[in-house]
Protein backbone atom coordinates (compact mmCIF):
# COMPACT_ATOMS: atom_id res chain seq x y z
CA UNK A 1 36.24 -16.97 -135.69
CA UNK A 2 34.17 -14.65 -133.56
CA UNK A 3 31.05 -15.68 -132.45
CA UNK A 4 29.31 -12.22 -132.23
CA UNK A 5 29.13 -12.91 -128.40
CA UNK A 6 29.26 -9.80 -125.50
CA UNK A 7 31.25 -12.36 -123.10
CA UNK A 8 31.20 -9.24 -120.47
CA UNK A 9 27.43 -9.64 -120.63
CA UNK A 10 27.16 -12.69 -120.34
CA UNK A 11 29.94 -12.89 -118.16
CA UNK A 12 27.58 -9.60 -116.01
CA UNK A 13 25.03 -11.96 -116.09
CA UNK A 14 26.45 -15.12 -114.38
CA UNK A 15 28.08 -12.62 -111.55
CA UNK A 16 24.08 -11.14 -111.03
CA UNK A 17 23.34 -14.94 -110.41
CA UNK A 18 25.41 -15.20 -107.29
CA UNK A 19 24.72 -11.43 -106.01
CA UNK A 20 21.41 -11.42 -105.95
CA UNK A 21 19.87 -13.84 -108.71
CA UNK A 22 18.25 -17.57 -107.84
CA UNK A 23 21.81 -18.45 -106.26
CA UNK A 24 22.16 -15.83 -104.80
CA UNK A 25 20.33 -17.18 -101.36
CA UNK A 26 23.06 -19.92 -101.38
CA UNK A 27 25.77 -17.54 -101.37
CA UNK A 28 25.28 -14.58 -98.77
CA UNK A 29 26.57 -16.72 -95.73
CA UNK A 30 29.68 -14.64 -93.47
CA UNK A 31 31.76 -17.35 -94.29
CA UNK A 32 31.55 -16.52 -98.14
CA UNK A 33 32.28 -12.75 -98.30
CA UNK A 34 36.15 -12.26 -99.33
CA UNK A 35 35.45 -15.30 -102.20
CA UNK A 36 31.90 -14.08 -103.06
CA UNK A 37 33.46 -10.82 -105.29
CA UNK A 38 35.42 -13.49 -107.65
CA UNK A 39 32.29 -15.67 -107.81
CA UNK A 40 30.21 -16.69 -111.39
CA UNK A 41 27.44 -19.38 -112.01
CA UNK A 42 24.29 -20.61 -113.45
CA UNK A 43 21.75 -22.19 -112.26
CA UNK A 44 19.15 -24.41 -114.07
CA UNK A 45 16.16 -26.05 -113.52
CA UNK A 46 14.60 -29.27 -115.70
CA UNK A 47 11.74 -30.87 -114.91
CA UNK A 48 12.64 -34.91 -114.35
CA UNK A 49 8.95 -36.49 -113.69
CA UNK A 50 5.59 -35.51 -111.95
CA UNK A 51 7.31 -33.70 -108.82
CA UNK A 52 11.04 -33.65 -109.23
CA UNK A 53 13.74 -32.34 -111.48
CA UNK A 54 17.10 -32.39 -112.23
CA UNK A 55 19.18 -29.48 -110.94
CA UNK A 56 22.37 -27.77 -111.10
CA UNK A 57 24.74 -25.00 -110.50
CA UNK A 58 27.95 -23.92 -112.73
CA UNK A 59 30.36 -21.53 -112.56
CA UNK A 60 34.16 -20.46 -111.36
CA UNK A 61 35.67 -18.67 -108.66
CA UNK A 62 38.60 -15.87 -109.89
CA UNK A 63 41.73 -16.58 -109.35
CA UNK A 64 43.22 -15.36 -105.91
CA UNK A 65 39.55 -15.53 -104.54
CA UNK A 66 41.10 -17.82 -101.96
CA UNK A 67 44.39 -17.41 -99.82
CA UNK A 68 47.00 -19.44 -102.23
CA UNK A 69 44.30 -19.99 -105.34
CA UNK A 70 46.67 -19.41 -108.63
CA UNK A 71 44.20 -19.92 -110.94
CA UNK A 72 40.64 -20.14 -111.78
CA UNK A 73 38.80 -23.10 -109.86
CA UNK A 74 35.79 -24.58 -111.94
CA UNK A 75 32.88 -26.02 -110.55
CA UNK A 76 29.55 -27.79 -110.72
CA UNK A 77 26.54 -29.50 -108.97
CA UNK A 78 24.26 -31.87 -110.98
CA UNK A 79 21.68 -33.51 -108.31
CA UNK A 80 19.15 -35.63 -110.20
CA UNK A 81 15.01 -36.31 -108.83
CA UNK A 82 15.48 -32.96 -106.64
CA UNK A 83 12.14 -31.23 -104.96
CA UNK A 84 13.69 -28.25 -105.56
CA UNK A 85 15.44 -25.72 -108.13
CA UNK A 86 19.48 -25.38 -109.00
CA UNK A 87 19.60 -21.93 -106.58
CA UNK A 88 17.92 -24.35 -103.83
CA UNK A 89 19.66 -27.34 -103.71
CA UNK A 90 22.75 -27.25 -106.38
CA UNK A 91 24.30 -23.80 -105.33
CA UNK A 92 24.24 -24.80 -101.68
CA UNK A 93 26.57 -27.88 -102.05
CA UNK A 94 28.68 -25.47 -103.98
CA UNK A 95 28.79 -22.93 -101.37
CA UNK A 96 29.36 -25.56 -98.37
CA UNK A 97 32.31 -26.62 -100.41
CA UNK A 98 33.71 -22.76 -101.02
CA UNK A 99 33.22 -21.95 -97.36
CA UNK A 100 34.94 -24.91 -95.95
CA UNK A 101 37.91 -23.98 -98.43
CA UNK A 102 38.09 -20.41 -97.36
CA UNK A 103 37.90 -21.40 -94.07
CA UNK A 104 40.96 -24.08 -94.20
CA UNK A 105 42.50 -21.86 -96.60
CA UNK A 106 42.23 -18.85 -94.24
CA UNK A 107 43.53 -20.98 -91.42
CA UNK A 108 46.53 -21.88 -93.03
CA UNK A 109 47.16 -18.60 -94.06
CA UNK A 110 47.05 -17.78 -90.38
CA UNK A 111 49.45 -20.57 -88.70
């Protein structure tokens, strides 16, 4: 049964994230700009004890965002006792991973 839900706002929402929401630092690099328009996440913040908290990034990447990619790729960064929020420390180990993809993929596509 239908849940009453816009998905396309929500789904507006998690794409404002990465363009120029609290992940959006993590994602801007040169290295992440032909995957970047099939990108989608969440970040979140939870406070863990006096100083730290847990944080973490969520999302996909479209399929054919990548050189070969077929279908959607799912993903998501959970670092526990962090100093600082999901855009600050989750999303980056996403994007390292996504850029050194498109950067293999891109080479094979090349050779």
């Amino acid at each position: 049964p239908s849940l009453g839900i816009r998905l396309d706002r929500i789904k507006a929402g998690m794409k404002g994230v990465v363009d120029v929401g609290t992940g959006a630092g993590a994602f801007r690099g040169a290295a992440l700009a032909a995957v970047r328009p099939g990108l989608y996440g969440k970040t979140g913040t939870a406070p863990s004890g006096e100083d730290t908290a847990t944080v973490w990034f969520t999302g996909w990447l479209e399929a054919g965002s990548l050189p070969g990619q077929t279908h959607r790729l799912a993903m998501a960064a959970f670092v526990s006792h962090s100093d600082a929020t999901g855009g600050e420390h989750a999303a980056p180990v996403i994007a390292a991973i996504l850029s050194t993809l498109a950067t293999q993929n891109g080479e094979q596509k090349g050779k």
